[in-house]
Protein backbone atom coordinates (compact mmCIF):
# COMPACT_ATOMS: atom_id res chain seq x y z
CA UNK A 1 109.89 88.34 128.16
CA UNK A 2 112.41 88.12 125.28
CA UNK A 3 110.96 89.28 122.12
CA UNK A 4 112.13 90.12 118.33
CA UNK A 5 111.49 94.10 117.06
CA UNK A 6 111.96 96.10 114.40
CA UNK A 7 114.02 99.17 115.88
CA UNK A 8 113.91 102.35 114.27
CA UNK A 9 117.48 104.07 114.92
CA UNK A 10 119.36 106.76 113.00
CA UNK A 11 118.16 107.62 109.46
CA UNK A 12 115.48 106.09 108.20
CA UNK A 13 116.74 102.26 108.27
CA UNK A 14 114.75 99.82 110.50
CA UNK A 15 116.57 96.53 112.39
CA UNK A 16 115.18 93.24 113.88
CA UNK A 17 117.08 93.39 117.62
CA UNK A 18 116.27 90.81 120.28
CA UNK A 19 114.43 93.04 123.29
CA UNK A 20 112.94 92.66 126.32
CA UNK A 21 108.79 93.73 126.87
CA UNK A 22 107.46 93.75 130.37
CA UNK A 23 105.00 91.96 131.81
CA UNK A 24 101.74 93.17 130.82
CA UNK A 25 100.28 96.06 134.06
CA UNK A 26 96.70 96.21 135.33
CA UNK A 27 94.68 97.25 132.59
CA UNK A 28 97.50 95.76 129.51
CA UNK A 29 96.58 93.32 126.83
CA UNK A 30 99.72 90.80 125.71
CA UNK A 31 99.51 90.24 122.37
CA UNK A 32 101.25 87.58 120.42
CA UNK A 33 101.21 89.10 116.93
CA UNK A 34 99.97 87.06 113.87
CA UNK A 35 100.92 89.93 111.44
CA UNK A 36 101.23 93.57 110.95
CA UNK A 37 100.60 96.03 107.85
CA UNK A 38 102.92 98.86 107.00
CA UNK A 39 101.18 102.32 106.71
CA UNK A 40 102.71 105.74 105.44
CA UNK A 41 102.67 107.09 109.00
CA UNK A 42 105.17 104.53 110.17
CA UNK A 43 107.01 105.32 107.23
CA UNK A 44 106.59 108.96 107.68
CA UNK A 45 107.56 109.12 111.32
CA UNK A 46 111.19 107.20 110.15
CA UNK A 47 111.82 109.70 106.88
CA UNK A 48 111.16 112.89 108.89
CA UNK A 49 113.34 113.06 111.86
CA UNK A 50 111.66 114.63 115.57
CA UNK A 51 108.31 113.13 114.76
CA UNK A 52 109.24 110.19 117.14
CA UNK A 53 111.83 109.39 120.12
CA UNK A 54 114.33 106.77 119.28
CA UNK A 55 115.44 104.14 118.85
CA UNK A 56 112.07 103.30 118.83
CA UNK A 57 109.57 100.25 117.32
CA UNK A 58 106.68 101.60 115.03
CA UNK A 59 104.09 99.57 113.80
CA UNK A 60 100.35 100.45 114.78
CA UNK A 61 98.50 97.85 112.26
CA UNK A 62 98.93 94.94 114.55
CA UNK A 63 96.60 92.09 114.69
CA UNK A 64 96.71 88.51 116.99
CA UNK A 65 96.48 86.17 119.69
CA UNK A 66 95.87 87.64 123.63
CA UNK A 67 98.16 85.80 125.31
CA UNK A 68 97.94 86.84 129.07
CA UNK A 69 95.93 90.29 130.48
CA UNK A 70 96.85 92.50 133.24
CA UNK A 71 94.40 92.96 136.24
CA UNK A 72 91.15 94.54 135.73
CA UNK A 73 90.59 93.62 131.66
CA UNK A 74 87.32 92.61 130.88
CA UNK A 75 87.05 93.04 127.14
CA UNK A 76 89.19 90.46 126.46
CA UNK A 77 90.27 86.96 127.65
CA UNK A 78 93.28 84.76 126.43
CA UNK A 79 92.72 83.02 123.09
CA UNK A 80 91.01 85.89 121.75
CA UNK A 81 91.98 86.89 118.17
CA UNK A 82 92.12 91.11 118.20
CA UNK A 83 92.96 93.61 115.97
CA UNK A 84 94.96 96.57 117.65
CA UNK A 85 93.90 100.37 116.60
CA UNK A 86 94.83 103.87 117.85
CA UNK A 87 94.63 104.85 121.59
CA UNK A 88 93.26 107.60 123.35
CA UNK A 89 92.49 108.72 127.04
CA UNK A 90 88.74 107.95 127.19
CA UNK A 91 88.15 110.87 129.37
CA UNK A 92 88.57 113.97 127.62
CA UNK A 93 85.46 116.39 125.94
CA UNK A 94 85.95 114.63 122.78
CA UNK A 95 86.42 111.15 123.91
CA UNK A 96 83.43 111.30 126.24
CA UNK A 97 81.46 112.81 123.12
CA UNK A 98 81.78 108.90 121.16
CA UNK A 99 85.21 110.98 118.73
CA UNK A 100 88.35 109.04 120.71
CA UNK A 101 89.93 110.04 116.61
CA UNK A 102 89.96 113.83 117.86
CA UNK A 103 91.46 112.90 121.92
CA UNK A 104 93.07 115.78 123.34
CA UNK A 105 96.19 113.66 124.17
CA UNK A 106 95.98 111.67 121.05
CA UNK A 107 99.48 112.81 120.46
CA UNK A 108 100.71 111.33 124.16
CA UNK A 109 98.66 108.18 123.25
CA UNK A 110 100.14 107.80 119.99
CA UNK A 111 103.63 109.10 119.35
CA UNK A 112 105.31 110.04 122.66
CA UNK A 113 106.76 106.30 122.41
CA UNK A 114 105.74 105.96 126.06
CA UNK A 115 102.60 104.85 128.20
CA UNK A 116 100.89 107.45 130.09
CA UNK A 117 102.88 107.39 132.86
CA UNK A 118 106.09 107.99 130.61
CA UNK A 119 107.03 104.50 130.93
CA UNK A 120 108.67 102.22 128.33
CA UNK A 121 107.68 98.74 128.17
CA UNK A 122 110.75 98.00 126.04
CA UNK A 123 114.14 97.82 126.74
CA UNK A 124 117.60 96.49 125.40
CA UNK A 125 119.73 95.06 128.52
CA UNK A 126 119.98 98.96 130.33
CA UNK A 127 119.18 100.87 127.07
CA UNK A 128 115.56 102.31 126.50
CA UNK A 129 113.83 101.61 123.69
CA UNK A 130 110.44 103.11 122.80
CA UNK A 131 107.53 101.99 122.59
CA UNK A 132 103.85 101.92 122.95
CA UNK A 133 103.50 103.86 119.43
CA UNK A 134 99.53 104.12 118.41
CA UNK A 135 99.61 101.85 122.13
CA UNK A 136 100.92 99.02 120.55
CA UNK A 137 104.22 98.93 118.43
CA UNK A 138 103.49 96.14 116.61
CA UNK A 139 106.67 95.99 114.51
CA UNK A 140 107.36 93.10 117.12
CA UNK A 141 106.51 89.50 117.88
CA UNK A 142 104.44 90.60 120.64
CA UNK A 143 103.11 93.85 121.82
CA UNK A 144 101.42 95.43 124.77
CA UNK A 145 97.67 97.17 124.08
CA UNK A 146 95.24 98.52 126.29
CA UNK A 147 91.05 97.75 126.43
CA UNK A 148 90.76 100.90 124.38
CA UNK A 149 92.73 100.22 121.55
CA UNK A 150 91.98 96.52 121.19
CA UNK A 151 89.06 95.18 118.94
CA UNK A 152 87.92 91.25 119.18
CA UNK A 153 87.10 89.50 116.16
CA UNK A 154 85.29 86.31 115.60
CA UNK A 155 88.23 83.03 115.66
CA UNK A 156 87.23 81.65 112.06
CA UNK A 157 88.32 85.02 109.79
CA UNK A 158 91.70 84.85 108.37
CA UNK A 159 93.13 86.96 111.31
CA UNK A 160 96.62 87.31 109.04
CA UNK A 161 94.38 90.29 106.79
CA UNK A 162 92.89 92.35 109.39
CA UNK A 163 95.76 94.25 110.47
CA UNK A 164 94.82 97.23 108.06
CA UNK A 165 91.70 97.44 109.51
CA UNK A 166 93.10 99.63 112.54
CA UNK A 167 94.50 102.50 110.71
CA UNK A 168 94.49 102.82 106.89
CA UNK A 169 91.28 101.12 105.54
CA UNK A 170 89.16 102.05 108.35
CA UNK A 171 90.77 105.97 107.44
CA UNK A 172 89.58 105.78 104.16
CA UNK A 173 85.70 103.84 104.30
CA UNK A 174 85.19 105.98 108.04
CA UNK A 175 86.19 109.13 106.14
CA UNK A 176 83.11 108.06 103.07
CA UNK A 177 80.59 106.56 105.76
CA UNK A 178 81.45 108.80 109.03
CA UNK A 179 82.62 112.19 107.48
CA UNK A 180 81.39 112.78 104.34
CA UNK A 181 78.21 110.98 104.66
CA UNK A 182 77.65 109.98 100.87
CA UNK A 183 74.36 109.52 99.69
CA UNK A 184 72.81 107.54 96.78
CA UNK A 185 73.65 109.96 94.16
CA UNK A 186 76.51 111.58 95.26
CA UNK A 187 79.38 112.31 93.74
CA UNK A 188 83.31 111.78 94.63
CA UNK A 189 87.23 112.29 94.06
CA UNK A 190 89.48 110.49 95.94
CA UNK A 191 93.29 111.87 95.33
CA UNK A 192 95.96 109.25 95.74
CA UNK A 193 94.59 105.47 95.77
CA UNK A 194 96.87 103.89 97.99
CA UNK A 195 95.17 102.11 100.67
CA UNK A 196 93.29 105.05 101.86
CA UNK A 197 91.97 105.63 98.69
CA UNK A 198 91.04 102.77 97.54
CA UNK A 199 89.23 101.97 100.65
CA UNK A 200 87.93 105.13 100.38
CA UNK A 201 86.66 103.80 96.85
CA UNK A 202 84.90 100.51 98.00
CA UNK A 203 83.19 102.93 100.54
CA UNK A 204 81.37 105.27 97.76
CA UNK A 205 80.71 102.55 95.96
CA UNK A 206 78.62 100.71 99.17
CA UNK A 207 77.30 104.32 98.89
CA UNK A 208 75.97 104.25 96.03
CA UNK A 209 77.79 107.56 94.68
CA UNK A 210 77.05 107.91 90.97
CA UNK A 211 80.54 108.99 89.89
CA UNK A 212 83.28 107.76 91.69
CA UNK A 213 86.65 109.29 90.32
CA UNK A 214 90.09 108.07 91.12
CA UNK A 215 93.40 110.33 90.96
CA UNK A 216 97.06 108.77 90.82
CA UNK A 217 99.71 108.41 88.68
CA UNK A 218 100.55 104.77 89.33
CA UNK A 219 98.81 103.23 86.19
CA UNK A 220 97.95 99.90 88.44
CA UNK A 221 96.43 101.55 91.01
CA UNK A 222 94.25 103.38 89.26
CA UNK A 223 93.45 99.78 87.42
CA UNK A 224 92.70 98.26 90.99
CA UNK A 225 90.88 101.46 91.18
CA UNK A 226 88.13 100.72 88.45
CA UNK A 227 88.06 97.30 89.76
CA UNK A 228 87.01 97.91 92.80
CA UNK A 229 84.39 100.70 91.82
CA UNK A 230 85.67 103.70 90.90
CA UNK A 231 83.27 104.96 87.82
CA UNK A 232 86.35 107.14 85.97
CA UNK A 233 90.25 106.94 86.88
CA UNK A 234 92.35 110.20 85.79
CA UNK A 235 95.88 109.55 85.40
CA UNK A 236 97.54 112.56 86.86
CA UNK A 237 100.43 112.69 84.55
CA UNK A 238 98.37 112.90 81.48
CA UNK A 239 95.45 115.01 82.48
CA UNK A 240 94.75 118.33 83.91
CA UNK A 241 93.03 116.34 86.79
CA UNK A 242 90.80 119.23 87.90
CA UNK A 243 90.00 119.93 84.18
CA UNK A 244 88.85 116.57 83.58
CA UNK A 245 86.59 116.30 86.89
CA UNK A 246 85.00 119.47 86.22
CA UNK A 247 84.08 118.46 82.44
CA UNK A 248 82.72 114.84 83.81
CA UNK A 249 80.53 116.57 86.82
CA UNK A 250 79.82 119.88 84.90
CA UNK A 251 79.92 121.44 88.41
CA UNK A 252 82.35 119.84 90.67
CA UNK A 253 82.05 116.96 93.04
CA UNK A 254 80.38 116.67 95.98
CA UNK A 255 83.66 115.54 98.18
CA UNK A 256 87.12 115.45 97.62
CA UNK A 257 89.78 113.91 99.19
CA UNK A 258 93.61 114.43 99.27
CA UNK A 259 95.23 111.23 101.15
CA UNK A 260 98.50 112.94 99.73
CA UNK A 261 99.26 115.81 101.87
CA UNK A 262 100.44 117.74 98.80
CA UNK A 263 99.32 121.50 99.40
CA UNK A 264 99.23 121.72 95.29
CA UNK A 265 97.04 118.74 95.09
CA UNK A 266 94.78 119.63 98.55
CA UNK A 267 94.19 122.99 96.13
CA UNK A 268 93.48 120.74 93.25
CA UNK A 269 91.04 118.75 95.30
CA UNK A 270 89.51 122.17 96.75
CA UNK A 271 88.97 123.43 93.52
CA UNK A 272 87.22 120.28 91.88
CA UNK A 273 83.94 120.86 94.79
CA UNK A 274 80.72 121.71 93.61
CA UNK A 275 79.07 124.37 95.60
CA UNK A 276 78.48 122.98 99.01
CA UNK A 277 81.06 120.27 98.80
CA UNK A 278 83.46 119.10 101.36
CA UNK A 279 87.40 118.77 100.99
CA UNK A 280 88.43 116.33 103.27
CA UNK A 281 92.29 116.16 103.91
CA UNK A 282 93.96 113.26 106.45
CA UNK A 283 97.75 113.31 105.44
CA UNK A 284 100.70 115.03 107.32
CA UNK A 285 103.30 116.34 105.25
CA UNK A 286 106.26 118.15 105.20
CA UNK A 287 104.97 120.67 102.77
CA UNK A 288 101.52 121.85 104.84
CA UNK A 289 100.31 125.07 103.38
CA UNK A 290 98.03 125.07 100.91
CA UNK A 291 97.04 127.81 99.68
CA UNK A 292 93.72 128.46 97.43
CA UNK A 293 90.97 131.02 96.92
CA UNK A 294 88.43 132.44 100.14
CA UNK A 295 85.96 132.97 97.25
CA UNK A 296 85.78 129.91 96.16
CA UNK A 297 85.42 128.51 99.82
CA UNK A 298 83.26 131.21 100.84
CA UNK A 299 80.79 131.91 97.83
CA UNK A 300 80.18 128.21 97.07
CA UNK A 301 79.65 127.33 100.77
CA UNK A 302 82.10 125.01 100.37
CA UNK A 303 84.42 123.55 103.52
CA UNK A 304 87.97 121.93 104.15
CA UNK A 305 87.84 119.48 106.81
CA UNK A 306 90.30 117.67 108.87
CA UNK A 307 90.63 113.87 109.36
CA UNK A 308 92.15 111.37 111.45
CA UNK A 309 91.27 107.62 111.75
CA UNK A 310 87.97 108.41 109.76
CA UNK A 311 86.28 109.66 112.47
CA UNK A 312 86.00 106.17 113.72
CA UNK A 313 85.36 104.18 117.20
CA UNK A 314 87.27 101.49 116.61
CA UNK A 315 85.37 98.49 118.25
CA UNK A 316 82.32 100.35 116.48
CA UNK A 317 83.20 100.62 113.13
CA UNK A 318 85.79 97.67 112.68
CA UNK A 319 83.20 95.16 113.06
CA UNK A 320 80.76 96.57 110.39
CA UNK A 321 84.26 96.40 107.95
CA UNK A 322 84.17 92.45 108.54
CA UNK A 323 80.23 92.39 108.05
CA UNK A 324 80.93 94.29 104.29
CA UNK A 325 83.61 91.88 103.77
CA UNK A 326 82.41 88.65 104.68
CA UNK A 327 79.37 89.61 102.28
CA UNK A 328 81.52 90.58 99.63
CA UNK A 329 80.60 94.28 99.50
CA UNK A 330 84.20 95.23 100.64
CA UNK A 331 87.37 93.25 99.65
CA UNK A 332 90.32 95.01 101.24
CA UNK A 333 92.22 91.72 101.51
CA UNK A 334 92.97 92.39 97.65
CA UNK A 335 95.24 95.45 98.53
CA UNK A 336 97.99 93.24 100.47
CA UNK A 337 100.55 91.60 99.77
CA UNK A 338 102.35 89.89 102.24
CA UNK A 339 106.50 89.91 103.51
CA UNK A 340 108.22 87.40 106.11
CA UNK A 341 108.77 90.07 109.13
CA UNK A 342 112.64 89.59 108.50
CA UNK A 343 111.52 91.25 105.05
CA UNK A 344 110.06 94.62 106.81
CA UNK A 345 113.41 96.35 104.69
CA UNK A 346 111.90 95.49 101.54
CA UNK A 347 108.42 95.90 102.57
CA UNK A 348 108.74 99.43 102.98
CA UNK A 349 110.76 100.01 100.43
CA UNK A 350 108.06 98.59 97.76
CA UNK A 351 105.34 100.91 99.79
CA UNK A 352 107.87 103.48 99.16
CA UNK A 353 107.78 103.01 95.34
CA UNK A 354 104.04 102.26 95.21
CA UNK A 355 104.73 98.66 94.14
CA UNK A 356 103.40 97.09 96.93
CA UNK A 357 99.83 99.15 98.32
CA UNK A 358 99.75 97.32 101.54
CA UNK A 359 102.30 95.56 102.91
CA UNK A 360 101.48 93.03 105.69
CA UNK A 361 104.28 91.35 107.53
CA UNK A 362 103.71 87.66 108.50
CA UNK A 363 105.08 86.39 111.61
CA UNK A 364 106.58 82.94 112.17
């Protein structure tokens, strides 16, 4: 079928092109998209160049309408709403252990720009284009999934807002509720309040943490910050940030995380844990070694931990999101703002200058 995508070419610049998507194959989900969000790893894997094939179509925050299914799905039926998330084999050690996050061929499942097999599903007359990013590529009118990457939702929530769920909120309350645990009590720094953080945020404060503490330098995100619980909000620019969390906790916090991927701030954040206390980090960057002291780690039995997706099962976790938000505990929708899809340009460009925190595109 004839489709419009957002094609990722040379540089960093993304294009609407007219392509063609194949029919979905035994076991594929067609997906008529409703609407999309922008995360930093789409961004990411256009600014840094290898990450991805090209010319390729990004987008892995995809959320719609099942419009036909492929032999052998069972999950799902047409006329389902869904909300795409990350893919994974389902038969590796980690998979089979209930942690698809950790898959040992997450990286063929999510940024080979290819099915399995090493198949496309996209194409431009004879030229391949790539797709299948996070199984999906949802930077597109409609998109092929897979069982395992697709989550149903209930027909009367305002499907247009539930794109985030697959990848950045779930990253930042699955990293509180799945990773760090938080208990009544507890206390926590969140570095960076983007849309990880701040989900992150709403999390501790479900928690019950008693000090929630929010690092940026982007005055209104550290304003949506206290809004949506954070206890104290430390404007980077102003502050020695690991000065002022030490003098509000006397000792430290009892989790830190760095959604940055600086290696000077994952230090920062390693050096404002209380004994025991876990640094959580989740960001790739282009500037990955960060340094800091064995004694601290070692004497305070503290630990740096590694995160992707939150540590989240997707069809698990996504639903008890929509059960916090439709009782009002957790109001992500209040971090989007929406674009037309012929907007994507400027959509990423305001996530780019932190003027927008989550971008959603809207499809006609």
């Amino acid at each position: 079928m004839k489709i419009e995508a957002a094609v990722l070419r040379d540089g960093a610049s993304i294009a609407i092109e007219s392509l063609t998507l194949d029919d979905p194959r035994p076991g594929e989900i067609l997906v008529r998209l409703v609407a999309t969000g922008v995360c930093h790893t789409d961004i990411k894997m256009a600014d840094m160049a290898g990450r991805v094939p090209r010319p390729i179509v990004l987008g892995h925050e995809g959320a719609g309408v099942v419009e036909r299914i492929g032999d052998g799905v069972r999950a799902v039926a047409p006329g389902d709403h869904v909300v795409m998330s990350y893919d994974y084999c389902g038969e590796c050690t980690c998979c089979r252990r209930g942690r698809p996050a950790y898959c040992h061929s997450a990286h063929a499942f999510n940024f080979a720009g290819a099915r399995a097999d090493g198949s496309s599903p996209l194409a431009r007359g004879n030229e391949r284009i790539h797709g299948a990013f996070f199984g999906q590529s949802s930077f597109a009118t409609y998109a092929l999934c897979s069982e395992q990457n697709v989550v149903k939702v209930e027909r009367d929530l305002p499907l247009e807002i539930l794109g985030p769920l697959g990848c950045g909120v779930q990253t930042g309350a699955g990293t509180v509720f799945n990773v760090f645990k938080l208990e009544p009590g507890s206390t926590f720094a969140v570095f960076g309040v983007g849309t990880v953080g701040l989900s992150a945020v709403m999390a501790a404060r479900i928690a019950a943490s008693s000090r929630i503490i929010a690092v940026d330098v982007v005055e209104s995100r550290l304003a949506m910050a206290r809004e949506l619980g954070a206890t104290d909000v430390i404007d980077a620019k102003r502050e020695d940030a690991q000065a002022k969390i030490t003098a509000l906790t006397g000792v430290g916090v009892d989790a830190a995380l760095d959604t940055t991927g600086s290696s000077a701030i994952i230090r920062m954040a390693m050096q404002s844990l209380a004994p025991l206390g876990t640094c959580g980090v989740l960001a790739s960057s282009a500037d990955p070694d960060p340094s800091f002291s064995v004694l601290h780690l070692m004497f305070g039995g503290r630990r740096l931990q590694g995160i992707v997706e939150g540590d989240t099962v997707p069809q698990l976790f996504i639903p008890k999101l929509i059960d916090l938000y439709r009782r009002g505990l957790f109001p992500f929708d209040r971090l989007i703002r929406f674009y037309p899809f012929a907007q994507i340009g400027e959509a990423i460009a305001d996530s780019r200058a932190g003027t927008a925190i989550k971008p959603v595109l809207r499809f006609a």
